[in-house]
N, C-alpha and C. Protein backbone atom coordinates (compact mmCIF):
# COMPACT_ATOMS: atom_id res chain seq x y z
N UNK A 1 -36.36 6.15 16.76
CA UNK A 1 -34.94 6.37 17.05
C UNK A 1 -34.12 5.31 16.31
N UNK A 2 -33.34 6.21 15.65
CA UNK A 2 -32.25 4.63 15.13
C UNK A 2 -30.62 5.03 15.44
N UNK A 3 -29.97 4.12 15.44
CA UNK A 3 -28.63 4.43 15.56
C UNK A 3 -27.97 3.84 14.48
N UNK A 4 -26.62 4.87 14.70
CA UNK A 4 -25.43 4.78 13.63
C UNK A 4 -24.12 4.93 14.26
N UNK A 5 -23.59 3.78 13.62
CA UNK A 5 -22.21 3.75 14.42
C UNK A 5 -21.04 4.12 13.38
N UNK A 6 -20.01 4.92 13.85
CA UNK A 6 -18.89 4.70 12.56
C UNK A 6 -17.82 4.78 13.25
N UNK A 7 -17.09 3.48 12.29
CA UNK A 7 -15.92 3.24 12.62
C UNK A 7 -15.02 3.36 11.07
N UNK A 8 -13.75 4.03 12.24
CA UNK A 8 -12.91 4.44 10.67
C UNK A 8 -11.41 3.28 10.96
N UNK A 9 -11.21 3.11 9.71
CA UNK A 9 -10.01 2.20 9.90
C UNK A 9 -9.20 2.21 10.40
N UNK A 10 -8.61 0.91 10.61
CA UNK A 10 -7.33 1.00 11.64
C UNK A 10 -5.95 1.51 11.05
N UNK A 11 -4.89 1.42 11.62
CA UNK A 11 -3.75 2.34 11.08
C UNK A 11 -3.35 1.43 9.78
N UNK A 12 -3.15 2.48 8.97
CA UNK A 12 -2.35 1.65 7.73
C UNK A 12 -1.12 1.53 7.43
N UNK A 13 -0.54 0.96 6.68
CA UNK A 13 0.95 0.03 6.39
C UNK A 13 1.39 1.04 5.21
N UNK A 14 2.45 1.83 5.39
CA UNK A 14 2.80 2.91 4.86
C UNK A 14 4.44 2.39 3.91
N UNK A 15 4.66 1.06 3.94
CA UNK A 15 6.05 0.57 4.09
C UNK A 15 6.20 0.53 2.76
N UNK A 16 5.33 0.35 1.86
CA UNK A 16 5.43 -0.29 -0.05
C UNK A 16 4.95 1.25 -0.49
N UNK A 17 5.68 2.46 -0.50
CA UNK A 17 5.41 3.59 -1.25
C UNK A 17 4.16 3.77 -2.83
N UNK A 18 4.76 2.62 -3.36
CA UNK A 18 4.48 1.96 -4.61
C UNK A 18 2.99 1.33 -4.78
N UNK A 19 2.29 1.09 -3.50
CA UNK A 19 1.52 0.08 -3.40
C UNK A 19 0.16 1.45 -3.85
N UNK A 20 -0.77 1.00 -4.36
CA UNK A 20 -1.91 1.69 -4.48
C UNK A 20 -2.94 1.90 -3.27
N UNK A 21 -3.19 3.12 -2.78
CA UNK A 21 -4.34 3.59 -2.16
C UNK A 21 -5.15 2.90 -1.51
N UNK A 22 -5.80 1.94 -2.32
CA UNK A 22 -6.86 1.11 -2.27
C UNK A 22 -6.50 -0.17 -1.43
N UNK A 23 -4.88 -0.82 -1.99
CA UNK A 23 -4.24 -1.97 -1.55
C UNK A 23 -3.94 -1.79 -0.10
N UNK A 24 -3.97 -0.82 0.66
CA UNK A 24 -2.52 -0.91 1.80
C UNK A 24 -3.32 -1.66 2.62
N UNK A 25 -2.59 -2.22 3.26
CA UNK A 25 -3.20 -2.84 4.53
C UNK A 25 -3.05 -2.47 6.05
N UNK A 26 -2.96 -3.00 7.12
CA UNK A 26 -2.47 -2.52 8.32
C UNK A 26 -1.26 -2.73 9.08
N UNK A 27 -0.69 -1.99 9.09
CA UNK A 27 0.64 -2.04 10.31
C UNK A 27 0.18 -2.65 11.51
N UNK A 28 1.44 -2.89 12.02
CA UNK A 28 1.39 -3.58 13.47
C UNK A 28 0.78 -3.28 14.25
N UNK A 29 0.85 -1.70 14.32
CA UNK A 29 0.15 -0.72 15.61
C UNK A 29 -1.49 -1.17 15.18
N UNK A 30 -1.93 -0.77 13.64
CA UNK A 30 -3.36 -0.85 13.60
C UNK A 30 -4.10 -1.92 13.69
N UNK A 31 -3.27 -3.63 13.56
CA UNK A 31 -3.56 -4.88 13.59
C UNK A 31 -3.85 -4.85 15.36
N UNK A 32 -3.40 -4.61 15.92
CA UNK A 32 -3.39 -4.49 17.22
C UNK A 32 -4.70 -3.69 17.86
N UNK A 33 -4.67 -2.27 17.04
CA UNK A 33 -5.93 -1.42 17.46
C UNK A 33 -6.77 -2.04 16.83
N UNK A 34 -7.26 -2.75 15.31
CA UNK A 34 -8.18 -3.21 15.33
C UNK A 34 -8.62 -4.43 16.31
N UNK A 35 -7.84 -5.11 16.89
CA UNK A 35 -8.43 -5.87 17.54
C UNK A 35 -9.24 -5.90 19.36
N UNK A 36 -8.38 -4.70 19.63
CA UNK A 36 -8.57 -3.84 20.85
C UNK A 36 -9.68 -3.19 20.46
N UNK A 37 -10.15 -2.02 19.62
CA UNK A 37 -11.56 -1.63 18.97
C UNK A 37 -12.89 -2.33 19.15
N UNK A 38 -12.28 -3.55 18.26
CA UNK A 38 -13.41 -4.67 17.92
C UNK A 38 -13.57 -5.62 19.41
N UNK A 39 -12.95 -5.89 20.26
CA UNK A 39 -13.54 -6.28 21.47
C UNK A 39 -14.32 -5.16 22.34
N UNK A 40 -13.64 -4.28 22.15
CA UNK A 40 -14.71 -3.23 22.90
C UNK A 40 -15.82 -2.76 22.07
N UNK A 41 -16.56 -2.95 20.84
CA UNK A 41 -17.24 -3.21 20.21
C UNK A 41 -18.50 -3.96 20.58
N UNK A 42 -18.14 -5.52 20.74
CA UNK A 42 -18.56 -6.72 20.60
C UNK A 42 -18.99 -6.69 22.27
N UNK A 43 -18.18 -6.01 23.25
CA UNK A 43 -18.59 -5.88 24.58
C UNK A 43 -19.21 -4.70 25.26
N UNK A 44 -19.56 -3.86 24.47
CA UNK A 44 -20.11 -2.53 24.70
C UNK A 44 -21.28 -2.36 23.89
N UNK A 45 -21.60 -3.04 23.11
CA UNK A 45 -22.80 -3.12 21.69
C UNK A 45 -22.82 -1.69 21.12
N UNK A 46 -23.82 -1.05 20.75
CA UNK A 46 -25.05 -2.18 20.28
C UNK A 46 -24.69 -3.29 19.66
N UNK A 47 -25.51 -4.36 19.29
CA UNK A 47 -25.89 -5.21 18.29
C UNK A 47 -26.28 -4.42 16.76
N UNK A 48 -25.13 -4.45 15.66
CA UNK A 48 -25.30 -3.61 15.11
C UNK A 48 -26.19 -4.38 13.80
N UNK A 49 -27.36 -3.94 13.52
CA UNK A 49 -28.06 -4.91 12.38
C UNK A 49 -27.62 -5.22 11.30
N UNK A 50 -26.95 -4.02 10.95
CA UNK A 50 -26.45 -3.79 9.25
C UNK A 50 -24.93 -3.40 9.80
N UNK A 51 -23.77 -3.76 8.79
CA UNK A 51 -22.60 -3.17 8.31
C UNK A 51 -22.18 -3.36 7.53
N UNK A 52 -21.74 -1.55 7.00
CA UNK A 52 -21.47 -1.53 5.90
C UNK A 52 -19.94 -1.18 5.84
N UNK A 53 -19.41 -1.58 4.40
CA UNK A 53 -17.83 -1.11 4.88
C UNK A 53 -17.27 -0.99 3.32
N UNK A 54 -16.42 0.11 3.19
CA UNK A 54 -15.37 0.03 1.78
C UNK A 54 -14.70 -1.23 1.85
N UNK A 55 -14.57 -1.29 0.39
CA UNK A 55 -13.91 -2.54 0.11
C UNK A 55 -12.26 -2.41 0.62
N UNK A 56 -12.26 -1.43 0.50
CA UNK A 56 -10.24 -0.83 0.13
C UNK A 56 -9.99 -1.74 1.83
N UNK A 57 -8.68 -2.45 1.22
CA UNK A 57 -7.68 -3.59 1.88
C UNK A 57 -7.54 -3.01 3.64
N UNK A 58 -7.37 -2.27 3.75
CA UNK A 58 -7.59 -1.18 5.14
C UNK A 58 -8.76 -1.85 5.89
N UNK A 59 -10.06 -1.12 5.01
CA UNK A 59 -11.20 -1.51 5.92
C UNK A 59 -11.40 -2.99 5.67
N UNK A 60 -11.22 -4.19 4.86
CA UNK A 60 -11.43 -5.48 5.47
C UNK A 60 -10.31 -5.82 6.38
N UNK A 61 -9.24 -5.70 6.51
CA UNK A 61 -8.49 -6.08 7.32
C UNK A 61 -8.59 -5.33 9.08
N UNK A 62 -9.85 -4.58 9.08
CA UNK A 62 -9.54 -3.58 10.52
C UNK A 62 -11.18 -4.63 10.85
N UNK A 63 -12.17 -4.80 9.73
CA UNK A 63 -13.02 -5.59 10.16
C UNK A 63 -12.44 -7.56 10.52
N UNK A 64 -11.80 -7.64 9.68
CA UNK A 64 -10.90 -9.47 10.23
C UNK A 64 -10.67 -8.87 11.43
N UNK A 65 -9.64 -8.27 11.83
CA UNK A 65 -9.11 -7.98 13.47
C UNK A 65 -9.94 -8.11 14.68
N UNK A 66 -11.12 -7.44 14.00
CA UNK A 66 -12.18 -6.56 14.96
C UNK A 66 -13.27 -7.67 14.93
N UNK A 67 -13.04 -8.57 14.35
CA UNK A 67 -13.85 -10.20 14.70
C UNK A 67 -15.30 -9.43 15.23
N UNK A 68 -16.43 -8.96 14.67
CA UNK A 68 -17.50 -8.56 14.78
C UNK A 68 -18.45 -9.42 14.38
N UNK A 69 -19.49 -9.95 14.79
CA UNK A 69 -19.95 -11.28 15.18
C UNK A 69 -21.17 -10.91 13.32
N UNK A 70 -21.20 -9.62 13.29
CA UNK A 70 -22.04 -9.51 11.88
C UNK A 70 -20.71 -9.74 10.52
N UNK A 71 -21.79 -9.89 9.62
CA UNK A 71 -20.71 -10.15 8.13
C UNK A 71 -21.31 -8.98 7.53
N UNK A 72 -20.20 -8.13 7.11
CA UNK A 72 -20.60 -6.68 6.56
C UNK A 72 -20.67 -7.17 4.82
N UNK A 73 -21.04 -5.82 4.42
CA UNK A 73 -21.85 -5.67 3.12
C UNK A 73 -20.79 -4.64 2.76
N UNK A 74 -19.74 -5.05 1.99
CA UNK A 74 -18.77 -4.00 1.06
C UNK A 74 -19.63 -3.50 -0.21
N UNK A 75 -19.19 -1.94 -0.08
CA UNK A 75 -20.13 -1.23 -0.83
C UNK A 75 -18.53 -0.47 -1.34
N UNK A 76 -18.27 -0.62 -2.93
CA UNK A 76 -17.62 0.33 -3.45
C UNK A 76 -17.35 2.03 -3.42
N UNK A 77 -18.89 2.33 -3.18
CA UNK A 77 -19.07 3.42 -2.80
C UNK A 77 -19.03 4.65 -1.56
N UNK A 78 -18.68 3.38 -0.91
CA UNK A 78 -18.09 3.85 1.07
C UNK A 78 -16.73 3.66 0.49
N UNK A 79 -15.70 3.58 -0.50
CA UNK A 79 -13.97 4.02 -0.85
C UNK A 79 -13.68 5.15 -0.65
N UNK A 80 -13.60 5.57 0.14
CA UNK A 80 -13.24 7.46 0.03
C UNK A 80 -14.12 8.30 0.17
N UNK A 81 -15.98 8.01 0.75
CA UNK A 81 -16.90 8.22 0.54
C UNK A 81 -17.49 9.45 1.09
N UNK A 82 -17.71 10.42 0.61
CA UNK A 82 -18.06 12.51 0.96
C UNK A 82 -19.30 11.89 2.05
N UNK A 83 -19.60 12.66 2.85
CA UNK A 83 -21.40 12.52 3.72
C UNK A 83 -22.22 12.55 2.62
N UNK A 84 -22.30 12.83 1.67
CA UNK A 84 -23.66 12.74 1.19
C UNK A 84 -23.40 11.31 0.59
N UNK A 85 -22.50 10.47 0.29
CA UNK A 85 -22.50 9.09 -0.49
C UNK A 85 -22.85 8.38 0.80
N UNK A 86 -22.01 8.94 1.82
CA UNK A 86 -22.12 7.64 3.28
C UNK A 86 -24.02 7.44 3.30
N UNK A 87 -24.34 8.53 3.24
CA UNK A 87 -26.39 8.84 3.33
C UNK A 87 -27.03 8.10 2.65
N UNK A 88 -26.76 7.98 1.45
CA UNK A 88 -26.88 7.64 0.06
C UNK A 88 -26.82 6.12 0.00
N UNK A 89 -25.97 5.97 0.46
CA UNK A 89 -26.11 4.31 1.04
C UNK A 89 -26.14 3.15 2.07
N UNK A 90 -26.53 4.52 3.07
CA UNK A 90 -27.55 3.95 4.26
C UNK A 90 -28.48 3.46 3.51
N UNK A 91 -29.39 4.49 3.02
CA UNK A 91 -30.64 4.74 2.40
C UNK A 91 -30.88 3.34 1.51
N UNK A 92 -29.60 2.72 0.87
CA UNK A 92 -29.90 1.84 0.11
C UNK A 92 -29.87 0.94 0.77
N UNK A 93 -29.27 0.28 1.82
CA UNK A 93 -29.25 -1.18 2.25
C UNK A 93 -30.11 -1.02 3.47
N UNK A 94 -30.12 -0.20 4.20
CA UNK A 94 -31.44 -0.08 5.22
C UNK A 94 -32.69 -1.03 5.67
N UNK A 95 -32.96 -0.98 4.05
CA UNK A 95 -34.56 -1.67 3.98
C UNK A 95 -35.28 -0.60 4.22
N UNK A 96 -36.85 -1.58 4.29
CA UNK A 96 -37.89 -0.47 4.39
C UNK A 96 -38.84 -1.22 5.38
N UNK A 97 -39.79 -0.22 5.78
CA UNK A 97 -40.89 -0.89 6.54
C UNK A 97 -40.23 -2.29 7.64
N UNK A 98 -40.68 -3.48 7.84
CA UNK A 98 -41.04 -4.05 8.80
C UNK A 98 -38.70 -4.55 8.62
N UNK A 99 -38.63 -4.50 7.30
CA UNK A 99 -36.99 -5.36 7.75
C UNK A 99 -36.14 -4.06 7.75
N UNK A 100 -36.58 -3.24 8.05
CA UNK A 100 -35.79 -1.52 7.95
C UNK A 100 -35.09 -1.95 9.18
N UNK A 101 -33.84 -1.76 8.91
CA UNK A 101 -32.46 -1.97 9.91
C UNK A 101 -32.79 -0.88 10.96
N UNK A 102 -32.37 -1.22 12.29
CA UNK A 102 -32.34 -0.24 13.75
C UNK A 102 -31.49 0.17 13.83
N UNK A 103 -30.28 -0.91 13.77
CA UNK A 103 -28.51 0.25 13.92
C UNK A 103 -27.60 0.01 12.63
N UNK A 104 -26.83 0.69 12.16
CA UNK A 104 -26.05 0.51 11.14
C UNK A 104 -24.63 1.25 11.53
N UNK A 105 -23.83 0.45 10.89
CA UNK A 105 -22.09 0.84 11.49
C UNK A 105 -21.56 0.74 9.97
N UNK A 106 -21.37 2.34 10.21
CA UNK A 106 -20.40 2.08 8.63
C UNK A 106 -18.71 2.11 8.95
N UNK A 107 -18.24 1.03 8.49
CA UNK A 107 -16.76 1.14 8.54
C UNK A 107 -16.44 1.82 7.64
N UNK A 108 -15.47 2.04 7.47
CA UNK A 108 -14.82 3.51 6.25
C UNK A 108 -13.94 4.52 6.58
N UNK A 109 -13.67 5.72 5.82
CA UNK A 109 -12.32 6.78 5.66
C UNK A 109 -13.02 8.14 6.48
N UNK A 110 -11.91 8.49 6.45
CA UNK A 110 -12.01 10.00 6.73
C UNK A 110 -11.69 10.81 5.65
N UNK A 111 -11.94 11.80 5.21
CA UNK A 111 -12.59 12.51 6.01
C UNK A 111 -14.28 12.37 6.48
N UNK A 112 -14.75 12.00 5.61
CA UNK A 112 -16.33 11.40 5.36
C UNK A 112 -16.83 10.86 6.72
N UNK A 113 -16.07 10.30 7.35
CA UNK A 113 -16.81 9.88 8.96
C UNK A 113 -16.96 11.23 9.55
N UNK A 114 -15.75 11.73 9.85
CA UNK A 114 -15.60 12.99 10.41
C UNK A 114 -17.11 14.30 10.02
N UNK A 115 -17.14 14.14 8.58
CA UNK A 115 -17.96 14.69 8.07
C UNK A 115 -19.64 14.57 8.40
N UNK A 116 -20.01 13.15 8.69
CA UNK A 116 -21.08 12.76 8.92
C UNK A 116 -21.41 13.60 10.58
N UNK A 117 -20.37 12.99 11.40
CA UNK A 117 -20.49 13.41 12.72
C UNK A 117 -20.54 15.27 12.58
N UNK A 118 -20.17 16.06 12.05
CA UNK A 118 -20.46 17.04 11.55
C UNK A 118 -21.49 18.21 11.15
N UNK A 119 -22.04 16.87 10.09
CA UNK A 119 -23.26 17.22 9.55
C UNK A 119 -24.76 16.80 10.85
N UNK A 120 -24.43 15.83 10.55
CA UNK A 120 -25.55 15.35 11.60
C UNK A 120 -25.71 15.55 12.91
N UNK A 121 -24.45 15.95 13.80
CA UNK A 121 -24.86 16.68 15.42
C UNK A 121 -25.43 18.33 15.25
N UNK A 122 -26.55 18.36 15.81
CA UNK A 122 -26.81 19.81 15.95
C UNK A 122 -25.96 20.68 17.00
N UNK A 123 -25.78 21.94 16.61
CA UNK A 123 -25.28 22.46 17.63
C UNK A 123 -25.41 22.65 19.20
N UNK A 124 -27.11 22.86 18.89
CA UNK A 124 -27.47 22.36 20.88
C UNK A 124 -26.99 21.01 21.12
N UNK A 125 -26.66 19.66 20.69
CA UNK A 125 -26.72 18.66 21.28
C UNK A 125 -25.33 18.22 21.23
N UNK A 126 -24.07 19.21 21.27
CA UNK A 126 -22.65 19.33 20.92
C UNK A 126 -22.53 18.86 22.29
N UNK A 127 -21.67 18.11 22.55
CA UNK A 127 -21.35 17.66 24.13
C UNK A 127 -19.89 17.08 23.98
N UNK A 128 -19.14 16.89 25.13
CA UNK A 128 -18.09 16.63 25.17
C UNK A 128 -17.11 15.71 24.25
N UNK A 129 -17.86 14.64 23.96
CA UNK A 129 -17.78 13.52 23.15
C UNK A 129 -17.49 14.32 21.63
N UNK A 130 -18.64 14.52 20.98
CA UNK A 130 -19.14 15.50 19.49
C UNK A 130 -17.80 16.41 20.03
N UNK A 131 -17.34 16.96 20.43
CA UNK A 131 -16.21 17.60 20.62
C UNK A 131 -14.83 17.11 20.63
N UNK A 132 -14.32 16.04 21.02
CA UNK A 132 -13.07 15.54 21.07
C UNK A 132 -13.15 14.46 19.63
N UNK A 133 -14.19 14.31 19.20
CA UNK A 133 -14.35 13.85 17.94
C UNK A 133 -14.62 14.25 16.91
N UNK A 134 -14.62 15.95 16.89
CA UNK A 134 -14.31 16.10 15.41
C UNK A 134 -13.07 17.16 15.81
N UNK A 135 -12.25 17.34 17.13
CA UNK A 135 -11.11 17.57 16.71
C UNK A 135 -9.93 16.57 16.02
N UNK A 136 -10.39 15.30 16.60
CA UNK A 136 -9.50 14.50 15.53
C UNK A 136 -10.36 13.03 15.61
N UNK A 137 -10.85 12.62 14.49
CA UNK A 137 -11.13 11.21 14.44
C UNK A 137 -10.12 10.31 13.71
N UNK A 138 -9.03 9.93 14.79
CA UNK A 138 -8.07 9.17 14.82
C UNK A 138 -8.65 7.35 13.90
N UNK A 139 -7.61 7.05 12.92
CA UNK A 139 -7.51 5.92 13.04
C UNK A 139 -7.91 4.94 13.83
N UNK A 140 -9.18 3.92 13.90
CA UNK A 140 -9.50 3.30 14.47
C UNK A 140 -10.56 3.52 15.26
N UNK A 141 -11.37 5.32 15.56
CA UNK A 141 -11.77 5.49 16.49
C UNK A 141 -13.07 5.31 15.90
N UNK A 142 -14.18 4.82 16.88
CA UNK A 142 -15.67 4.28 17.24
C UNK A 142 -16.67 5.48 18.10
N UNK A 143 -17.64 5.71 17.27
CA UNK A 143 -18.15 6.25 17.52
C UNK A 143 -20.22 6.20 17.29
N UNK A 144 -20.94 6.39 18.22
CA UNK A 144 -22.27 6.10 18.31
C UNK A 144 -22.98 7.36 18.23
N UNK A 145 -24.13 7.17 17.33
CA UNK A 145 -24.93 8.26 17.17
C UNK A 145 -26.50 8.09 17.44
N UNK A 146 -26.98 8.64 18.17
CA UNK A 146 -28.57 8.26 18.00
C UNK A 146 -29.25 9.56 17.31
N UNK A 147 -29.80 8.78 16.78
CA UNK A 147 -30.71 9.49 15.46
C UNK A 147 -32.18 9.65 15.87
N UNK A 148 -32.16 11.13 15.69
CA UNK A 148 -33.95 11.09 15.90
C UNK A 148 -35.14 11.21 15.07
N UNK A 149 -34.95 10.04 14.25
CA UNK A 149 -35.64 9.39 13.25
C UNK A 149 -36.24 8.17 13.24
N UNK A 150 -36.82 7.88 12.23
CA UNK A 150 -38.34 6.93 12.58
C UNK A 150 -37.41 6.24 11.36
N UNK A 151 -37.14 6.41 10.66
CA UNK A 151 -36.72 5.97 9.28
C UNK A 151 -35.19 6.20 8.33
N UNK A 152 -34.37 5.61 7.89
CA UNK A 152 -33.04 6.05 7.67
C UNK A 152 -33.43 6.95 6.52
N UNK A 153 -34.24 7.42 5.74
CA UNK A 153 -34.67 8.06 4.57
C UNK A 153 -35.45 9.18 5.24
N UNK A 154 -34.75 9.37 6.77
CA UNK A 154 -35.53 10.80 7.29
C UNK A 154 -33.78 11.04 8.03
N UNK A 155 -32.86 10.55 7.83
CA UNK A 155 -31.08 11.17 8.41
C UNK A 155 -30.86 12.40 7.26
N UNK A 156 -31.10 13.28 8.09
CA UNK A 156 -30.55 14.47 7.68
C UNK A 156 -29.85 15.36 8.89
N UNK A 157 -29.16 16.59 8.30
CA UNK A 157 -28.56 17.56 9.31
C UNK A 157 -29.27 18.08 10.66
N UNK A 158 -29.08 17.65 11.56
CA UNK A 158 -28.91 18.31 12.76
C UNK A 158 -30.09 17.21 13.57
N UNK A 159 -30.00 15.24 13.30
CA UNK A 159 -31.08 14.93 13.68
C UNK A 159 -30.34 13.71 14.84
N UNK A 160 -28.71 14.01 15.15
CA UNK A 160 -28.27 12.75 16.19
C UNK A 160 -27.64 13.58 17.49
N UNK A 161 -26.94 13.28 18.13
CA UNK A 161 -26.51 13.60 19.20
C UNK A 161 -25.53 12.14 18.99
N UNK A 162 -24.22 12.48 19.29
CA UNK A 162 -23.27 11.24 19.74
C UNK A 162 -23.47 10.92 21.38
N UNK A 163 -23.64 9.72 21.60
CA UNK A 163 -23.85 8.72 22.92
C UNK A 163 -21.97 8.20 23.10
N UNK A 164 -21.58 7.72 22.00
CA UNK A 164 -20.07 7.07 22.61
C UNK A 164 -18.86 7.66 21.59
N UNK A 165 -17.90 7.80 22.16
CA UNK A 165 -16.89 7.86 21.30
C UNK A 165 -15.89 7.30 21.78
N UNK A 166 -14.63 6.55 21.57
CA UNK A 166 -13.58 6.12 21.98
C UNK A 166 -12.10 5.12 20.75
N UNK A 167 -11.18 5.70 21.22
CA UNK A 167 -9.97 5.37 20.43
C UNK A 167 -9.36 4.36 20.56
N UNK A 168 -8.58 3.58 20.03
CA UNK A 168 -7.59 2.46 20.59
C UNK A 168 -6.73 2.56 21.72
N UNK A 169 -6.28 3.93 21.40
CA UNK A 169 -5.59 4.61 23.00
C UNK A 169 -6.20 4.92 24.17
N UNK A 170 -7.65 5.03 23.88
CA UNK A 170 -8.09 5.21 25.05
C UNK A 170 -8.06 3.73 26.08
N UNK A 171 -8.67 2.68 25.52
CA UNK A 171 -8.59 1.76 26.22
C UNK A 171 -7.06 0.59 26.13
N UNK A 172 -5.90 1.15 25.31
CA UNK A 172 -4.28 0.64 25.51
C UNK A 172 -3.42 1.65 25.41
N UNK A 173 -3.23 2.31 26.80
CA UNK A 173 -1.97 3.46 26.03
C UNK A 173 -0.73 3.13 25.17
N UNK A 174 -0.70 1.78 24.99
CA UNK A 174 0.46 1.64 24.30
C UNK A 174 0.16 1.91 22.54
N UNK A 175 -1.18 2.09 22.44
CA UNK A 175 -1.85 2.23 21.17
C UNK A 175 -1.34 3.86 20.59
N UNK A 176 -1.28 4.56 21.43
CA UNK A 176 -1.06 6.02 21.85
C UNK A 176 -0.27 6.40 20.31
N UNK A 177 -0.46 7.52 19.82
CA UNK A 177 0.91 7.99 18.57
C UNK A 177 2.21 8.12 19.13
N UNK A 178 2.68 8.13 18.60
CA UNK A 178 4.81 8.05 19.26
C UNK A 178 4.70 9.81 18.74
N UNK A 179 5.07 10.57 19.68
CA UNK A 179 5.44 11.43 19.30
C UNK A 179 7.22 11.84 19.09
């Protein structure tokens, strides 16, 4: 059994039109949710072995907030990253045999989180959670998967069931969207 956690970034800073994709950083609201996230993180575990995270200004600044006691491994290739790249580079930082990582948390974008949770819940093991999370995986939201695999080079379609899911709003309504 291994687990996988993904967390998608916190809200971004929409204010510099001009600013590139890659650059933005976080608004007030998401400086806030990342740090609300990342304690319920750090107090809910797992202990995550490996994290991995896009470089883009978003995801280091939602990991600073989220003060996570591991030092992640920016991978260029988690920027915008489809499910089959997120796989793709499990597979690579993982390890093998005796230092083969147990849990891994990829920080990163959507749609690609969304996608993973997707690909990888089977339909029998769809439960309430796997449900309110791929109607919307909000900014910031955390989510746990257990994998029923021996090996990250055996994650394929239909092999997790989600255990946790939860938003910034869930645990601060003031986190909530302004409608």
């Amino acid at each position: 059994m291994k687990t996988l956690g993904l967390l998608r970034h916190a809200k971004s800073d929409w204010d510099d039109p001009s600013q590139r994709d890659f650059d933005r950083g976080l608004n007030e609201r998401g400086r806030k949710g990342a740090r609300v996230i990342g304690r319920h993180i750090r107090e809910h575990g797992p202990e995550w072995d490996l994290v991995l995270a896009s470089p883009a200004a978003r995801v280091t600044a939602t990991l600073e907030g989220a003060q996570l006691p591991q030092a992640p491994i920016y991978d260029q290739r988690l920027y915008l990253a489809s499910y089959d790249t997120i796989i793709e580079t499990i597979e690579a930082h993982a390890g093998k045999g005796a230092d083969e990582a147990q849990s891994v948390l990829i920080v990163g974008h959507n749609p690609g989180l969304q996608d993973v949770l997707l690909e990888l819940v089977a339909p029998a093991k769809e439960n309430p959670l796997f449900r309110e999370a791929v109607v919307k995986f909000p900014t910031a939201a955390y989510a746990v998967l257990e994998c029923e695999i021996d090996h990250w080079s055996q994650l394929k379609r239909y092999c997790a069931e989600v255990t946790h899911f939860i938003r910034p709003r869930d645990l601060d309504p003031a986190l909530a969207p302004k409608d």
